[in-house]
N, C-alpha and C. Protein backbone atom coordinates (compact mmCIF):
# COMPACT_ATOMS: atom_id res chain seq x y z
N UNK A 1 -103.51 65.08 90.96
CA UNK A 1 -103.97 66.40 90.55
C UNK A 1 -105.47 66.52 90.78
N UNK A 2 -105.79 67.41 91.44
CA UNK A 2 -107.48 67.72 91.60
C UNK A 2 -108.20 68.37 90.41
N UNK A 3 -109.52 67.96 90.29
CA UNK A 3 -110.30 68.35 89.35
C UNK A 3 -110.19 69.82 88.95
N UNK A 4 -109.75 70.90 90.39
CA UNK A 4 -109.64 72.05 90.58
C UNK A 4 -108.98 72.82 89.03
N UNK A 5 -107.31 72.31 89.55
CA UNK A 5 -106.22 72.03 89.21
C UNK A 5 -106.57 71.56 87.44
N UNK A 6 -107.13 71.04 86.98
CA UNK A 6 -106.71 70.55 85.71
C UNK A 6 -107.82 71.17 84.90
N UNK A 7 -108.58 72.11 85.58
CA UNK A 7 -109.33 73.04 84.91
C UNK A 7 -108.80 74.17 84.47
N UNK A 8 -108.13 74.81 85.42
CA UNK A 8 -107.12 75.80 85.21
C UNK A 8 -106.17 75.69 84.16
N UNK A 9 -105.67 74.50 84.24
CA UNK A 9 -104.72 74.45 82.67
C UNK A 9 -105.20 74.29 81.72
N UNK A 10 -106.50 73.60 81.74
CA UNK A 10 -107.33 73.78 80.47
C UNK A 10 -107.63 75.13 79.50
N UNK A 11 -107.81 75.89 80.72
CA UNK A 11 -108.79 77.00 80.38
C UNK A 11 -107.40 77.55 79.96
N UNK A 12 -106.24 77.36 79.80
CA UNK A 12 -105.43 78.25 79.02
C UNK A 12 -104.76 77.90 77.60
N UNK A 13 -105.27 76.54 77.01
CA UNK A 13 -105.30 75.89 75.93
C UNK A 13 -106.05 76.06 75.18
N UNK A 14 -105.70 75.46 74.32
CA UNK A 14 -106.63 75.51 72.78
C UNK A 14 -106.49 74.05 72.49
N UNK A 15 -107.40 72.78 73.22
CA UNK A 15 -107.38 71.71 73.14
C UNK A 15 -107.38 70.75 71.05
N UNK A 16 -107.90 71.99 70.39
CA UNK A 16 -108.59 71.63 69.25
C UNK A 16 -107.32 71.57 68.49
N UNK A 17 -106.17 72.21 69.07
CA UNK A 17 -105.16 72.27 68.26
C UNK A 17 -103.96 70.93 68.61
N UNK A 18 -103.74 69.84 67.60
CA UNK A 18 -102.43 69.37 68.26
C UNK A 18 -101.21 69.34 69.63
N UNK A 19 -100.75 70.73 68.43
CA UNK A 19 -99.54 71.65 69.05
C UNK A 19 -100.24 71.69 70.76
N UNK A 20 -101.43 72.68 70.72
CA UNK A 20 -101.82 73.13 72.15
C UNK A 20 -101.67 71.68 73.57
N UNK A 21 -102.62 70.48 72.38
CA UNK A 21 -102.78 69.11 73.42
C UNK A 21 -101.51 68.64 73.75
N UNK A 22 -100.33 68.59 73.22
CA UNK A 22 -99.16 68.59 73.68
C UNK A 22 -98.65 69.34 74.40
N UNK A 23 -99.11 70.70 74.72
CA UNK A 23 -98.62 71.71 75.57
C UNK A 23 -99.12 71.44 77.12
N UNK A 24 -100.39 70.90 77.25
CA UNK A 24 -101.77 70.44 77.85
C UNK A 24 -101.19 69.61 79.06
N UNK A 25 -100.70 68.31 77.54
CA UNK A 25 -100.13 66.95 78.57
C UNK A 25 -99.50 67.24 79.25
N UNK A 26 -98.07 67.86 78.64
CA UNK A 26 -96.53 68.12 79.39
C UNK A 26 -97.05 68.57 80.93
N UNK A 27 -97.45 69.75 80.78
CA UNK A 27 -98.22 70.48 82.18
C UNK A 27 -98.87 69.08 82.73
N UNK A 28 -99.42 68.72 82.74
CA UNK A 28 -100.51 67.83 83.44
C UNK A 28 -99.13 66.62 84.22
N UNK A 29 -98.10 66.19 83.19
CA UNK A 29 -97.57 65.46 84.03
C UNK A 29 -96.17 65.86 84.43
N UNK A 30 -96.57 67.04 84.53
CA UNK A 30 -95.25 68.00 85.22
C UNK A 30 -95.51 68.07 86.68
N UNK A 31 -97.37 68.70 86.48
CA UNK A 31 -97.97 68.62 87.91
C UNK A 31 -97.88 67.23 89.08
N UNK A 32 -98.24 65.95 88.10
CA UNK A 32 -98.71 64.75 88.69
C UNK A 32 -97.41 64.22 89.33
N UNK A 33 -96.07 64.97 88.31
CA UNK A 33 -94.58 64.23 89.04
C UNK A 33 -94.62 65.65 89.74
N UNK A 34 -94.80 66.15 90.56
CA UNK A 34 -94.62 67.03 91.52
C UNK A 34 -95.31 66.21 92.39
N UNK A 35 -96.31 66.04 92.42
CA UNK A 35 -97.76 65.85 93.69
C UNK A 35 -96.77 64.30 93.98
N UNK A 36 -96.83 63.70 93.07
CA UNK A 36 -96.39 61.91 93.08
C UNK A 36 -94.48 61.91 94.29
N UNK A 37 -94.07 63.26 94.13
CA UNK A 37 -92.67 63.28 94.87
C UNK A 37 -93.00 64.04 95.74
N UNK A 38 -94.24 64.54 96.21
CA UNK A 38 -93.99 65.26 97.61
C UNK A 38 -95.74 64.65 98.13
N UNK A 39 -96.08 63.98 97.71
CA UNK A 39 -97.37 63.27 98.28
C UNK A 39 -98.29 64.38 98.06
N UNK A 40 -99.48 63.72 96.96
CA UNK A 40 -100.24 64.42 97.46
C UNK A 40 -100.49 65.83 96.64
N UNK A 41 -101.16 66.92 96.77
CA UNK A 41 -100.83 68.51 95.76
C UNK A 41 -99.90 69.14 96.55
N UNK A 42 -99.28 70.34 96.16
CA UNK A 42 -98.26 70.62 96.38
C UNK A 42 -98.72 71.64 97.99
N UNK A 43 -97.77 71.64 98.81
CA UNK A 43 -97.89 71.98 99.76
C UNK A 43 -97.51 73.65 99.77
N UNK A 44 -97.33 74.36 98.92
CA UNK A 44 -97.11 75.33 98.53
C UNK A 44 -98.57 76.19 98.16
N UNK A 45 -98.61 77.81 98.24
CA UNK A 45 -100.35 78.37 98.06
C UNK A 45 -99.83 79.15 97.09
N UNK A 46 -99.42 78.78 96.03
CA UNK A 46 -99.00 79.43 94.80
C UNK A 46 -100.02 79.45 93.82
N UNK A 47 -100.40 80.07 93.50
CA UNK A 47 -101.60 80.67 92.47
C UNK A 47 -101.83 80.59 91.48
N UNK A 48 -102.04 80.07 90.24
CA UNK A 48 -101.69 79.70 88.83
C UNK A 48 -103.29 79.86 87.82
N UNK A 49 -103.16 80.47 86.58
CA UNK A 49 -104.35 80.85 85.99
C UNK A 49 -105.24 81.23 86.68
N UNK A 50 -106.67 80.41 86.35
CA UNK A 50 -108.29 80.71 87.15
C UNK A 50 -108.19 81.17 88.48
N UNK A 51 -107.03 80.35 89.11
CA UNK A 51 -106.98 80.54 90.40
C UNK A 51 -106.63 82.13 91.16
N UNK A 52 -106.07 82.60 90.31
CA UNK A 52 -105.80 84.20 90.78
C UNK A 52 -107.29 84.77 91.10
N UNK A 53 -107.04 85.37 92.73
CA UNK A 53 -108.38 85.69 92.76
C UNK A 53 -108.45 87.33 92.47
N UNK A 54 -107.53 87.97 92.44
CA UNK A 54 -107.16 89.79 92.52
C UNK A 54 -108.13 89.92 90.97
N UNK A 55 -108.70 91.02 90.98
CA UNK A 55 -109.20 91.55 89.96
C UNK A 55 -108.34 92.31 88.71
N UNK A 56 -107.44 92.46 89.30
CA UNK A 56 -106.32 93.46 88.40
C UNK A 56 -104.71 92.85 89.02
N UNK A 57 -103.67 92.75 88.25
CA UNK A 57 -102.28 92.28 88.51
C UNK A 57 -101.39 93.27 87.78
N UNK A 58 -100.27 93.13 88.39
CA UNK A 58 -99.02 93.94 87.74
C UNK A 58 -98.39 92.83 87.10
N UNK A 59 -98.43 92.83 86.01
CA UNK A 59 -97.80 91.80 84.48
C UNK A 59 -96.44 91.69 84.15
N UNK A 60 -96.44 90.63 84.51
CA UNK A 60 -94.81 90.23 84.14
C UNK A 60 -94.54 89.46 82.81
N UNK A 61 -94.03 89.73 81.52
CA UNK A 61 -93.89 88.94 80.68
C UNK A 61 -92.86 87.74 80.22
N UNK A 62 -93.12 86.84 80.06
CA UNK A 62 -92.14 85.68 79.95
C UNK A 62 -90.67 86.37 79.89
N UNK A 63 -90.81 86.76 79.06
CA UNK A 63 -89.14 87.37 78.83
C UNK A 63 -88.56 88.51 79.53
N UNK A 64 -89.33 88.94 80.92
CA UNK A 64 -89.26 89.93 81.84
C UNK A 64 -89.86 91.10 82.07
N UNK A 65 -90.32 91.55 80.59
CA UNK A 65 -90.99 93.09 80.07
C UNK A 65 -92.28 93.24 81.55
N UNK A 66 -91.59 94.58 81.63
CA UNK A 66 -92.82 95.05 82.91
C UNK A 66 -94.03 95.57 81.80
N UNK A 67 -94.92 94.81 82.05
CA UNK A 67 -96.06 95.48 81.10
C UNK A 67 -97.06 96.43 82.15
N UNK A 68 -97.11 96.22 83.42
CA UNK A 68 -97.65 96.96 84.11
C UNK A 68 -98.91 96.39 84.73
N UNK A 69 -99.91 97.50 85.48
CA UNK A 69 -101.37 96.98 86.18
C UNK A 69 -102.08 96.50 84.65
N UNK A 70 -102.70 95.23 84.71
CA UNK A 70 -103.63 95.38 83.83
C UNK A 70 -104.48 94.29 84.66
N UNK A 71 -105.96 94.18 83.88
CA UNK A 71 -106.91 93.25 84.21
C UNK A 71 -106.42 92.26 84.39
N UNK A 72 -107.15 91.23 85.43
CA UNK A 72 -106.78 89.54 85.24
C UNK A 72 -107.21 89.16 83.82
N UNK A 73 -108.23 89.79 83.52
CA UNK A 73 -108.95 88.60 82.26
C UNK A 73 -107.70 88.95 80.77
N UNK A 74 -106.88 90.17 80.80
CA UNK A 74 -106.16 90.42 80.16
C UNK A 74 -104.66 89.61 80.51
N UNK A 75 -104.48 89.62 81.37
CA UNK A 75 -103.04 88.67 82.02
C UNK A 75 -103.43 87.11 81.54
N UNK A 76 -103.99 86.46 81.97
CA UNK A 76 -104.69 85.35 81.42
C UNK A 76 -104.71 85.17 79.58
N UNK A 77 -105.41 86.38 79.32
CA UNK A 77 -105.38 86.12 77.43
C UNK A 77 -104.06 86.06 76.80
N UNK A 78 -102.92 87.05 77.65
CA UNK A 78 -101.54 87.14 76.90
C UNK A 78 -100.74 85.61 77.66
N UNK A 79 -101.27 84.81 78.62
CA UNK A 79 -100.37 84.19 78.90
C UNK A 79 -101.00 82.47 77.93
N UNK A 80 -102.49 82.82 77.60
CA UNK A 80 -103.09 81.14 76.57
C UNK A 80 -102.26 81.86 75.24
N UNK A 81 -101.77 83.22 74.66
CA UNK A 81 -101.40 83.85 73.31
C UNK A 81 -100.02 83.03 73.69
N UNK A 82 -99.27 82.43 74.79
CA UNK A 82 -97.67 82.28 75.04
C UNK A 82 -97.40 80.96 75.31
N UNK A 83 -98.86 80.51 75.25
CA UNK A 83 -98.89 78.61 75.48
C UNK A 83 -98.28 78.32 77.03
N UNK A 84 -98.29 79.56 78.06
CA UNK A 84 -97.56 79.38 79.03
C UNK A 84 -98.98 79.63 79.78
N UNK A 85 -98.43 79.51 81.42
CA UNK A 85 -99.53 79.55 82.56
C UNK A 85 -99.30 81.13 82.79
N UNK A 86 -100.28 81.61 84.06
CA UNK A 86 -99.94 82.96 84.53
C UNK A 86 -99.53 82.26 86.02
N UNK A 87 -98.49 83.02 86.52
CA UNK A 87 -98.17 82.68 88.15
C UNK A 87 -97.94 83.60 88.92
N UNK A 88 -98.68 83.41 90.28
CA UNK A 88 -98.65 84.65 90.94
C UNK A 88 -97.26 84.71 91.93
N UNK A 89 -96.67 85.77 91.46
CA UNK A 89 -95.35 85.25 92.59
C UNK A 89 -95.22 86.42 93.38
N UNK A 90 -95.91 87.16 93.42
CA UNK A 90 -95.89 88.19 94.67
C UNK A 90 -97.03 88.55 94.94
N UNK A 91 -97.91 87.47 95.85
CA UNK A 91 -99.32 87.73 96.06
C UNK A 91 -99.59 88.93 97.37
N UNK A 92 -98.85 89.09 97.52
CA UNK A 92 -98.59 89.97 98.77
C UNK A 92 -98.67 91.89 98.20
N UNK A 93 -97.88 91.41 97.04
CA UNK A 93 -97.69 93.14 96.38
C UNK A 93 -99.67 93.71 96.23
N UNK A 94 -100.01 94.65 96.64
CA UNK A 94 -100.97 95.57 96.02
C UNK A 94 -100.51 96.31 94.94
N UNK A 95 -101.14 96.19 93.58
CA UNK A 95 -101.80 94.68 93.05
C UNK A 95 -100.74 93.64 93.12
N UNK A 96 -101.22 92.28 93.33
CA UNK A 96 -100.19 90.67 93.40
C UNK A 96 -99.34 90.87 92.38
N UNK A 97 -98.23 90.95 92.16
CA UNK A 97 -97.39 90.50 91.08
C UNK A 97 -97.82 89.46 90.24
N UNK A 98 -97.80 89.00 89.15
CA UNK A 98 -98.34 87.79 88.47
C UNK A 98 -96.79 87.88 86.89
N UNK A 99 -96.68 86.57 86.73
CA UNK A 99 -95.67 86.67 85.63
C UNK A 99 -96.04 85.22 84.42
N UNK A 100 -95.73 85.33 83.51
CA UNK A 100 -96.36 84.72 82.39
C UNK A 100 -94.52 83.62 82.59
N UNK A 101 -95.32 82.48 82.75
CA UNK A 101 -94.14 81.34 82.76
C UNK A 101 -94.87 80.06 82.42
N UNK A 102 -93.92 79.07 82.25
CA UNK A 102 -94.44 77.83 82.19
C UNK A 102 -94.14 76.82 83.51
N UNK A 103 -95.18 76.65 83.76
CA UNK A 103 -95.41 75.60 85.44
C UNK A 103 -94.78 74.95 85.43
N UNK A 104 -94.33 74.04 85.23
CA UNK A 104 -93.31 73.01 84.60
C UNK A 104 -91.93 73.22 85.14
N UNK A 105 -91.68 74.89 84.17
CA UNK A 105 -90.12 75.09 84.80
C UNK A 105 -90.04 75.52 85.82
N UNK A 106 -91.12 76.56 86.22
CA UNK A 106 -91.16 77.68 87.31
C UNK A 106 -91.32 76.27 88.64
N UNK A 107 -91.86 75.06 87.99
CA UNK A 107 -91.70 73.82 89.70
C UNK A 107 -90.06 73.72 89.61
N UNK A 108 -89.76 73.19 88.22
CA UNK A 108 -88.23 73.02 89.09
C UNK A 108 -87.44 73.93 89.07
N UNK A 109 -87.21 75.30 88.63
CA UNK A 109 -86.11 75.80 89.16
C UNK A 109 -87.00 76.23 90.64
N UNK A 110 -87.99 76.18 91.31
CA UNK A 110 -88.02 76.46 92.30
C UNK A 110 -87.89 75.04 93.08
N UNK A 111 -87.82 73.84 93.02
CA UNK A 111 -87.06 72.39 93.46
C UNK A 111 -85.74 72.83 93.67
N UNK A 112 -85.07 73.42 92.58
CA UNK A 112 -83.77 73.93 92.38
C UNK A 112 -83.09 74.52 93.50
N UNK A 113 -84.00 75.72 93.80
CA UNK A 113 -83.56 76.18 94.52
C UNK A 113 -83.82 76.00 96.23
N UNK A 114 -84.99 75.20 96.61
CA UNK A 114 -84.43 74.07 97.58
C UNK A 114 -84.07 73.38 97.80
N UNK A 115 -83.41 72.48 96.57
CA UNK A 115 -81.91 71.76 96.80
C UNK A 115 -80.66 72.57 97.03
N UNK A 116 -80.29 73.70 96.82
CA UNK A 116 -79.42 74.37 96.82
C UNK A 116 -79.44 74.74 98.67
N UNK A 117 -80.57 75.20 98.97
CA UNK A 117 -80.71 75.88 100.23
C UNK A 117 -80.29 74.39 100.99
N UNK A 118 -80.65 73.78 100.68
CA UNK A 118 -80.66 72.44 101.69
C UNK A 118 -79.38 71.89 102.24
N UNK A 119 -78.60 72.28 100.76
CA UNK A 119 -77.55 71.55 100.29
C UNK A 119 -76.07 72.87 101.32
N UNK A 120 -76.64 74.05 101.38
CA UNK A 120 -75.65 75.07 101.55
C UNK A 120 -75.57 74.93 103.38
N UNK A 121 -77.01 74.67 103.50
CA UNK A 121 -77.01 74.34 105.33
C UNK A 121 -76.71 73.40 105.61
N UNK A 122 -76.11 72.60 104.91
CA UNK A 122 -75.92 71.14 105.59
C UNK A 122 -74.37 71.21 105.56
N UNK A 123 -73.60 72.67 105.09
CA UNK A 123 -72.24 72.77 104.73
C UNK A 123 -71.50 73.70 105.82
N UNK A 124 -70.50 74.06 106.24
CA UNK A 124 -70.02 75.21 106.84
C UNK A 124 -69.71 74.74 108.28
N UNK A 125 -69.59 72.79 108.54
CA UNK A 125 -69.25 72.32 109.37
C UNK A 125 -67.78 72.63 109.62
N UNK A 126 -67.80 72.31 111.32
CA UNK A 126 -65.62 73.04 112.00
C UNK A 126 -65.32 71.06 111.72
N UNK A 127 -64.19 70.99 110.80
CA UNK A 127 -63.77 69.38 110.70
C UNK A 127 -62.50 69.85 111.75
N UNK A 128 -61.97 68.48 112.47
CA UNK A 128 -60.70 68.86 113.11
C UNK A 128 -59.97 67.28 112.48
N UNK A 129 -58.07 68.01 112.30
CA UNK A 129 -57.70 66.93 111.28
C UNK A 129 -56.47 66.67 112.63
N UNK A 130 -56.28 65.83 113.47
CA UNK A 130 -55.17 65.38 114.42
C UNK A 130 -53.83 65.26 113.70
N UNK A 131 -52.46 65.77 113.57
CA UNK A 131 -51.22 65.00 113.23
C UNK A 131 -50.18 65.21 114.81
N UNK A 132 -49.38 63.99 114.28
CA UNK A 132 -48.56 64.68 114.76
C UNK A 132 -47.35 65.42 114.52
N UNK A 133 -46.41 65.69 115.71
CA UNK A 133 -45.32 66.66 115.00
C UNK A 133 -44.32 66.04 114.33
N UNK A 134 -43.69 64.63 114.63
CA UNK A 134 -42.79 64.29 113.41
C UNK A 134 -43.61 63.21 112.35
N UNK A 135 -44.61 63.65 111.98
CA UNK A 135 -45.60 63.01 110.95
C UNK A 135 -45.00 62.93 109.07
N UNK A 136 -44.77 61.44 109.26
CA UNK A 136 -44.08 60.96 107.73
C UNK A 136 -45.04 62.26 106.69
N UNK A 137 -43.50 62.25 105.70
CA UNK A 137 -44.48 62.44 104.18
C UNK A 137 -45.72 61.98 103.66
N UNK A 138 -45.64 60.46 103.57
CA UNK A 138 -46.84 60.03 103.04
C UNK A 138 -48.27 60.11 103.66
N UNK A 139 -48.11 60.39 105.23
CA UNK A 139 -48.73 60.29 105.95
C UNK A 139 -49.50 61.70 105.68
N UNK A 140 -48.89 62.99 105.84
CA UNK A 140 -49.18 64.38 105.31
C UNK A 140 -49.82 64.54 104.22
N UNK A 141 -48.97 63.77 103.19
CA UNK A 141 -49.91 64.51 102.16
C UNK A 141 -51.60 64.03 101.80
N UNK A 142 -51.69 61.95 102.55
CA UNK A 142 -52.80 61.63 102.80
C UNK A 142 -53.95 62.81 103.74
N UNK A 143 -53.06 63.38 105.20
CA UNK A 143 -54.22 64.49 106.03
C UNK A 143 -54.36 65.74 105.05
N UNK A 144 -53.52 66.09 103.96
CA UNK A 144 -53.94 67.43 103.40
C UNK A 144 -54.48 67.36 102.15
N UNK A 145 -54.83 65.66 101.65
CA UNK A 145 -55.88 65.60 100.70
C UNK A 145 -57.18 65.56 101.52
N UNK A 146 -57.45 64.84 102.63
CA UNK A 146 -58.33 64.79 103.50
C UNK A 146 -59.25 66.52 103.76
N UNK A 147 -58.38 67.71 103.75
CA UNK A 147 -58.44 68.48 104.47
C UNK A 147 -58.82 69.35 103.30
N UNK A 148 -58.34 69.16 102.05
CA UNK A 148 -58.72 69.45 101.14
C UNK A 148 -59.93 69.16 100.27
N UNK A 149 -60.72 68.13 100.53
CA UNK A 149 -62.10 67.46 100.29
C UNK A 149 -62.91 68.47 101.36
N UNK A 150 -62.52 68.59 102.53
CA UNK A 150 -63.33 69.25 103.45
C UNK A 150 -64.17 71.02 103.03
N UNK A 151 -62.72 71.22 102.43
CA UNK A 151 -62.19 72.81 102.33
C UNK A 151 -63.39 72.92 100.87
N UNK A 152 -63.28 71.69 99.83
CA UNK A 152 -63.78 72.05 98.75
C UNK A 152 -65.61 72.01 99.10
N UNK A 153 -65.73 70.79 100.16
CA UNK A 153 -67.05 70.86 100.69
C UNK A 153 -68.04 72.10 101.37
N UNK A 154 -67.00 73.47 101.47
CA UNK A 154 -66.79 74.52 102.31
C UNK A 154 -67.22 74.08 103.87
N UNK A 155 -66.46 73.41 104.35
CA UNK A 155 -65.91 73.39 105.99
C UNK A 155 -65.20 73.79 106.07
N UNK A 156 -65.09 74.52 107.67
CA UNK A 156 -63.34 74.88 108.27
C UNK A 156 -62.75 73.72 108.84
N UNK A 157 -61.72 73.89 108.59
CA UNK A 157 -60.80 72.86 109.35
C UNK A 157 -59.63 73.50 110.19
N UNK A 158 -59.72 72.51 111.17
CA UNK A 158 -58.71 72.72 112.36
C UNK A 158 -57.99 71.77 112.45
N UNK A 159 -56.69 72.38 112.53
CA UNK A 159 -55.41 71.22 112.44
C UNK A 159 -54.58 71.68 113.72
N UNK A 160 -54.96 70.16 114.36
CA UNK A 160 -54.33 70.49 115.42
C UNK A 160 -53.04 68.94 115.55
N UNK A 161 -51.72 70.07 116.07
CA UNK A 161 -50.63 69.17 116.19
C UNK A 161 -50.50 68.90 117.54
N UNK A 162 -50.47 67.39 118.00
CA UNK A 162 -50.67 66.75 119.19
C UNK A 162 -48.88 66.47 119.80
N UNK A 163 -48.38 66.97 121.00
CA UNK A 163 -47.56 67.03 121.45
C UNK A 163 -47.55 65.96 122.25
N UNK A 164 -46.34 64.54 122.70
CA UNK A 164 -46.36 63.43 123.55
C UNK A 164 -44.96 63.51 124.45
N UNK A 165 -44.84 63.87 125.60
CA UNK A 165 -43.89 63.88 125.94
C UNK A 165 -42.86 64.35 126.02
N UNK A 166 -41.87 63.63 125.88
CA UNK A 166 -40.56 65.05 124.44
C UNK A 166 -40.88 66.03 123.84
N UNK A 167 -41.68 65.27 123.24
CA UNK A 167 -42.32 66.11 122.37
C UNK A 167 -42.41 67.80 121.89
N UNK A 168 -42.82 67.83 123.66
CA UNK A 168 -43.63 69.31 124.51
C UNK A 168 -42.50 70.48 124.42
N UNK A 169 -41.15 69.76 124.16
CA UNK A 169 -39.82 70.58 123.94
C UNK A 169 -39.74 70.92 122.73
N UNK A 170 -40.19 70.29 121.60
CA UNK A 170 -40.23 70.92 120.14
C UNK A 170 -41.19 71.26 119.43
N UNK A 171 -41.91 72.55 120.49
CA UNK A 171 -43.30 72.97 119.79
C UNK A 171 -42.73 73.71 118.56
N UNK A 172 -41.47 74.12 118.49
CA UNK A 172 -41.36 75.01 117.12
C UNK A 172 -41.52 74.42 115.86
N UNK A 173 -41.29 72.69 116.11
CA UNK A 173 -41.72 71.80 114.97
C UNK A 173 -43.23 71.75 114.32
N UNK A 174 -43.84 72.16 115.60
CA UNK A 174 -45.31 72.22 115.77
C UNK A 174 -46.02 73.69 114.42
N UNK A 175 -45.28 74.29 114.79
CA UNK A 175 -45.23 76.11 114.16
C UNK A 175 -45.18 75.57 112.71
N UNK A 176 -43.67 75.12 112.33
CA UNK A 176 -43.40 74.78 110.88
C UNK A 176 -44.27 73.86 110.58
N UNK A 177 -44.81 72.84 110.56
CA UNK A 177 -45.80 71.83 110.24
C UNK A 177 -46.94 72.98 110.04
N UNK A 178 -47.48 73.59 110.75
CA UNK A 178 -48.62 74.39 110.32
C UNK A 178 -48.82 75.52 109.13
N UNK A 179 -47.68 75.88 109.47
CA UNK A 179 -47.15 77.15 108.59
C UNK A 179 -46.89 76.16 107.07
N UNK A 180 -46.41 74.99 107.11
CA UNK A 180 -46.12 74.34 105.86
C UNK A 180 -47.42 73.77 104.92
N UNK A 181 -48.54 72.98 106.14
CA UNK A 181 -49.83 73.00 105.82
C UNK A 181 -50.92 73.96 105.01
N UNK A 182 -50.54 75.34 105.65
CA UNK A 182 -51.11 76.89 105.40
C UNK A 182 -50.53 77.00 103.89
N UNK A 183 -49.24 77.02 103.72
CA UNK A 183 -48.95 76.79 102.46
C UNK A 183 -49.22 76.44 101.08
N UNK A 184 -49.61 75.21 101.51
CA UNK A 184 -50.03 73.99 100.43
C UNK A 184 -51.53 74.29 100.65
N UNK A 185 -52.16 74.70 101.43
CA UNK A 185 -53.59 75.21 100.87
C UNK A 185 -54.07 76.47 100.77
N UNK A 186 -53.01 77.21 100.29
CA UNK A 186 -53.31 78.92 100.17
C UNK A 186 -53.99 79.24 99.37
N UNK A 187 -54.39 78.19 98.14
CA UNK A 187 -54.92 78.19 96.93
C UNK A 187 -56.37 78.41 97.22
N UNK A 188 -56.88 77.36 98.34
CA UNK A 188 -57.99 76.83 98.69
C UNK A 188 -58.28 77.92 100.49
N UNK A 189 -57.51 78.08 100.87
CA UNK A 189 -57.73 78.19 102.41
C UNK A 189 -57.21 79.73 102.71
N UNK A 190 -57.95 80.09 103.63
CA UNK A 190 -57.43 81.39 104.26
C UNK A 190 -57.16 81.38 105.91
N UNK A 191 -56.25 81.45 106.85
CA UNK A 191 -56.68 81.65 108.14
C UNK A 191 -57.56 82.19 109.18
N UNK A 192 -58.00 81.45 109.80
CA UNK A 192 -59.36 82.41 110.34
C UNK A 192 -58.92 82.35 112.02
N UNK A 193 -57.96 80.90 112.13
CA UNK A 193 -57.58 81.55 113.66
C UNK A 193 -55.82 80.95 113.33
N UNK A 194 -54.93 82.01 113.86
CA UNK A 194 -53.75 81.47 114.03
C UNK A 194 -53.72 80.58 114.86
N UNK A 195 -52.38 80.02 114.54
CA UNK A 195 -52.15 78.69 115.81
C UNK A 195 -52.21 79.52 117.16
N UNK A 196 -53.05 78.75 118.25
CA UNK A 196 -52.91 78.92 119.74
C UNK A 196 -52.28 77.44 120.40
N UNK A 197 -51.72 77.87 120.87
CA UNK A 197 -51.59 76.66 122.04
C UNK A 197 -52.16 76.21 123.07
N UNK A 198 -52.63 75.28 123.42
CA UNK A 198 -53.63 74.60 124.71
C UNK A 198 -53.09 73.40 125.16
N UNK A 199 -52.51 73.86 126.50
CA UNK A 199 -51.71 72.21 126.91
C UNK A 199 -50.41 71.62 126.16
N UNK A 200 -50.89 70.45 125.79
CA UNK A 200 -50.02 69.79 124.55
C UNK A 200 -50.50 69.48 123.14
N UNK A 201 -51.10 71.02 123.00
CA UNK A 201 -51.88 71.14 121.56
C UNK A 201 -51.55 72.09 121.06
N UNK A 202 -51.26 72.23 119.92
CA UNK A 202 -50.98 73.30 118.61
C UNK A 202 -51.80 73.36 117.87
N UNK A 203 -52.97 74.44 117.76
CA UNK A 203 -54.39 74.49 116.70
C UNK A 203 -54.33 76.06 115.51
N UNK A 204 -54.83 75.14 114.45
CA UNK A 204 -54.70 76.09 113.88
C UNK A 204 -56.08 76.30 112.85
N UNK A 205 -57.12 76.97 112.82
CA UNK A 205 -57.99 76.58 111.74
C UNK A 205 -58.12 78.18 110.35
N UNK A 206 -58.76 76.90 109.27
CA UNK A 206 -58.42 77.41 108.24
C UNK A 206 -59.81 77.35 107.76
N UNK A 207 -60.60 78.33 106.85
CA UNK A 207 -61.80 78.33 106.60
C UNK A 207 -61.59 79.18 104.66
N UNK A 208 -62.40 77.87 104.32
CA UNK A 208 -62.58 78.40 103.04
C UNK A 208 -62.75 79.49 101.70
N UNK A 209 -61.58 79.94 101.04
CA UNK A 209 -62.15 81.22 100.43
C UNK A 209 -63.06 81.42 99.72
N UNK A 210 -63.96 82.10 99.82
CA UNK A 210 -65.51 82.08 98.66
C UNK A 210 -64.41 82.70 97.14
């Protein structure tokens, strides 16, 4: 944490009080486990107390209340009256948006919500699950737990039934196997492409219902 940085939280305490120096710390090593997990101060130009440079802000109160344009030096007094920081979260608005929160939470639910983003793009992969057409029971219900981990991961899956030979004469076996599959995950799955045929392939994919 920079000298900058730990002035700003000062200046919104009441060090003389207990209660306040406990309010003080928490912040201080809310900041230091931020900087300590992403190296360094935060790579983010988010604005907090002293640091607001706008002369006047539109006031957001902890508990949402639009209080409206008022002075910085007034946004600042109601947010040391709330033991909380002031944060600018729409520095862009004429006047900046500014909202009375505590730093602390406002770091992690915004961590929060780039684990979530991270977590949602790394999802929505095409899985493809091979059977074939006279494929045992036990064997099935192992590919449609498989297919079902996928589905809950939200991937699509494509199930494609592989035709050998003979085979190529009982694509209608091919049909019912899919149609029986579609079945057993109607709960979980919706069709997004009917079965086509390609060669000595029967495909069918199924993509997750929100």
């Amino acid at each position: 944490m920079t000298r900058r940085d730990e002035v700003d939280i000062i200046s919104l305490g009441h060090p003389e009080t207990p209660s306040a120096g406990r309010i003080l710390e928490r912040k201080r090593k809310a900041i230091n486990n931020h900087n300590n997990r992403f190296g360094g101060r935060p790579t983010e130009t988010v604005r907090i107390n002293n640091r607001i440079s706008a002369a006047t802000v539109r006031l957001i109160d902890s508990d949402g209340t639009q209080i409206g344009i008022r002075p910085i030096s007034e946004a600042l007094a109601l947010a040391r009256t709330r033991g909380m920081d002031l944060i600018e979260i729409a520095p862009q608005a004429n006047p900046p948006v500014c909202k009375v929160l505590d730093y602390s939470k406002y770091r992690y639910e915004q961590d929060k919500k780039e684990r979530e983003s991270h977590k949602n793009q790394k999802s929505g992969f095409l899985k493809e699950v091979r059977i074939k057409p006279h494929i045992g029971q036990h064997d099935l219900d192992v590919k449609i737990r498989q297919m079902t981990g996928f589905l809950t991961a939200r991937d699509k899956v494509r199930i494609t039934v592989v035709f050998r030979g003979r085979e190529m004469a009982h694509q209608d076996l091919g049909m019912k196997l899919l149609k029986s599959i579609q079945e057993r995950l109607a709960e979980l799955a919706s069709v997004e492409q009917a079965p086509l045929t390609d060669r000595n392939r029967l495909s069918m994919t199924l993509m997750p219902k929100r």
